[in-house]
C-alpha atoms as a PDB file:
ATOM      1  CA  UNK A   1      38.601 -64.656 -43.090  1.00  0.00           C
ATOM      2  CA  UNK A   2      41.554 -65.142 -41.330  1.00  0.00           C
ATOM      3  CA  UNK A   3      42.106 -65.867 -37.517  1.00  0.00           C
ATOM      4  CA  UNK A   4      44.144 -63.746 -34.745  1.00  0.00           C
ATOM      5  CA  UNK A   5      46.224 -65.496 -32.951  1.00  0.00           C
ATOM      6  CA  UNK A   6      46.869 -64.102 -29.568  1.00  0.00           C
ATOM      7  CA  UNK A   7      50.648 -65.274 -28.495  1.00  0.00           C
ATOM      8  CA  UNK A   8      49.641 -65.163 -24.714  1.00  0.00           C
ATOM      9  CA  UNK A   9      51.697 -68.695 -24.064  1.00  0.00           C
ATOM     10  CA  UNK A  10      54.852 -69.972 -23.296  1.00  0.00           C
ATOM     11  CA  UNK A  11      56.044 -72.902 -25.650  1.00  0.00           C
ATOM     12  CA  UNK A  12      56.481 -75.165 -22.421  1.00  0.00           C
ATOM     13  CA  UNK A  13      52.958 -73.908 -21.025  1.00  0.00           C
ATOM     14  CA  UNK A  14      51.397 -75.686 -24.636  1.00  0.00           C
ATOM     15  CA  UNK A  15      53.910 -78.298 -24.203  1.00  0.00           C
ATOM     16  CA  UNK A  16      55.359 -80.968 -27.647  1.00  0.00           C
ATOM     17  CA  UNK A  17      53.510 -83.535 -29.646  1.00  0.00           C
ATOM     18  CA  UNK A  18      54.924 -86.835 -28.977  1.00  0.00           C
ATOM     19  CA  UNK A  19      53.492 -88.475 -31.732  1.00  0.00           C
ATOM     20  CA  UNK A  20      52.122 -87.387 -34.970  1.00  0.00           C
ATOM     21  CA  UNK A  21      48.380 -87.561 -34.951  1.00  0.00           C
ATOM     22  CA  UNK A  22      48.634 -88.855 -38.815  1.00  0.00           C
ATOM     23  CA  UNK A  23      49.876 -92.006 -37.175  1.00  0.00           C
ATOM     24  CA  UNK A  24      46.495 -93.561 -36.405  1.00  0.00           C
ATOM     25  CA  UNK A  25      44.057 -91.356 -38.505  1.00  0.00           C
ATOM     26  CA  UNK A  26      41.901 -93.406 -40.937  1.00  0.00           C
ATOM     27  CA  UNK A  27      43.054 -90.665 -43.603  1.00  0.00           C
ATOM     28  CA  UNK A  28      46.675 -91.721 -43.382  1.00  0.00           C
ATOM     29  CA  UNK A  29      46.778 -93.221 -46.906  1.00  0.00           C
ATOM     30  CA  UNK A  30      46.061 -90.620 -48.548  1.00  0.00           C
ATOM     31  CA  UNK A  31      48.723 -88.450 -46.812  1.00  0.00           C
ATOM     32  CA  UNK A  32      50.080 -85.696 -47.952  1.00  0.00           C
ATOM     33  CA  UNK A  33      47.198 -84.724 -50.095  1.00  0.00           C
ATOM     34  CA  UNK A  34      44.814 -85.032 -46.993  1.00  0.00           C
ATOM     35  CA  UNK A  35      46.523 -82.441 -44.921  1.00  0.00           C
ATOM     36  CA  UNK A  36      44.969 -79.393 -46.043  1.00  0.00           C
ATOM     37  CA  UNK A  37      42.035 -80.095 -45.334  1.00  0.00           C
ATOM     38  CA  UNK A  38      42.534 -81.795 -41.881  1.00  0.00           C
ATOM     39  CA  UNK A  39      40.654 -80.446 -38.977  1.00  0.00           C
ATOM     40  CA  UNK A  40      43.120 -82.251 -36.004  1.00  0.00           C
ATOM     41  CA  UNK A  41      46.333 -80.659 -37.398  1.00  0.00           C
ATOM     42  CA  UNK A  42      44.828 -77.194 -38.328  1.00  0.00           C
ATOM     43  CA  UNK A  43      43.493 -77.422 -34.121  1.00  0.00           C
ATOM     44  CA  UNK A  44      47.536 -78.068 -34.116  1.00  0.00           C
ATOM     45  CA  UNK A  45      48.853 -75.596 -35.880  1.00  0.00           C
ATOM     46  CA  UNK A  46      46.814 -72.918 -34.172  1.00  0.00           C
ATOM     47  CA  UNK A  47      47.591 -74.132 -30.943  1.00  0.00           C
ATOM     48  CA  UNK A  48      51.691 -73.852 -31.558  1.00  0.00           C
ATOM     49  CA  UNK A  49      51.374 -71.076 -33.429  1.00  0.00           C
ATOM     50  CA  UNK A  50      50.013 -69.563 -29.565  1.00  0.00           C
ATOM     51  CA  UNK A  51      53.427 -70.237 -28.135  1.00  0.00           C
ATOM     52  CA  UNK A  52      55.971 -67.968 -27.394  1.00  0.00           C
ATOM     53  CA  UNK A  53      59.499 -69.319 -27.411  1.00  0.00           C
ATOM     54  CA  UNK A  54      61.480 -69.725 -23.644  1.00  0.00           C
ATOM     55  CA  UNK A  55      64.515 -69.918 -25.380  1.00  0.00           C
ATOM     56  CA  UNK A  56      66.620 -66.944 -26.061  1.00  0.00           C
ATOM     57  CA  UNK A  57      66.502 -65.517 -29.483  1.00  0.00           C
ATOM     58  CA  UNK A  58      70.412 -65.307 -29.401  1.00  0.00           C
ATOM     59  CA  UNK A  59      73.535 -67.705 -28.975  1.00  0.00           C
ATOM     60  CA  UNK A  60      76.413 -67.088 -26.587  1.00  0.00           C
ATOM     61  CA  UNK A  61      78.969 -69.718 -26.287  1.00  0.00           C
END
């Protein structure tokens, strides 16, 4: 089953990972294969995935 995500937040109300969580996890040797199945970045994912951009979907210069 597959989670809604409701995009009710602005990218700068979630705010930016400054470091990778991978960076200190005990699973970090056995990165990439352990990223499926990791709980912290799924949490992550679903969080940004909230967001809504601020920035204007087109370019003018």
């Amino acid at each position: 089953m597959e989670t809604m995500i409701k995009r009710d937040l602005f990218d700068f109300e979630i705010g930016y990972l400054t470091r990778s969580p991978c960076l200190t996890c005990e699973n970090k040797n056995n990165l990439p294969r352990c990223h499926e199945d990791c709980d912290v970045l799924d949490m992550i994912q679903t969080t940004l995935a909230r967001g809504i951009s601020s920035q204007s979907s087109r370019y003018e210069s």
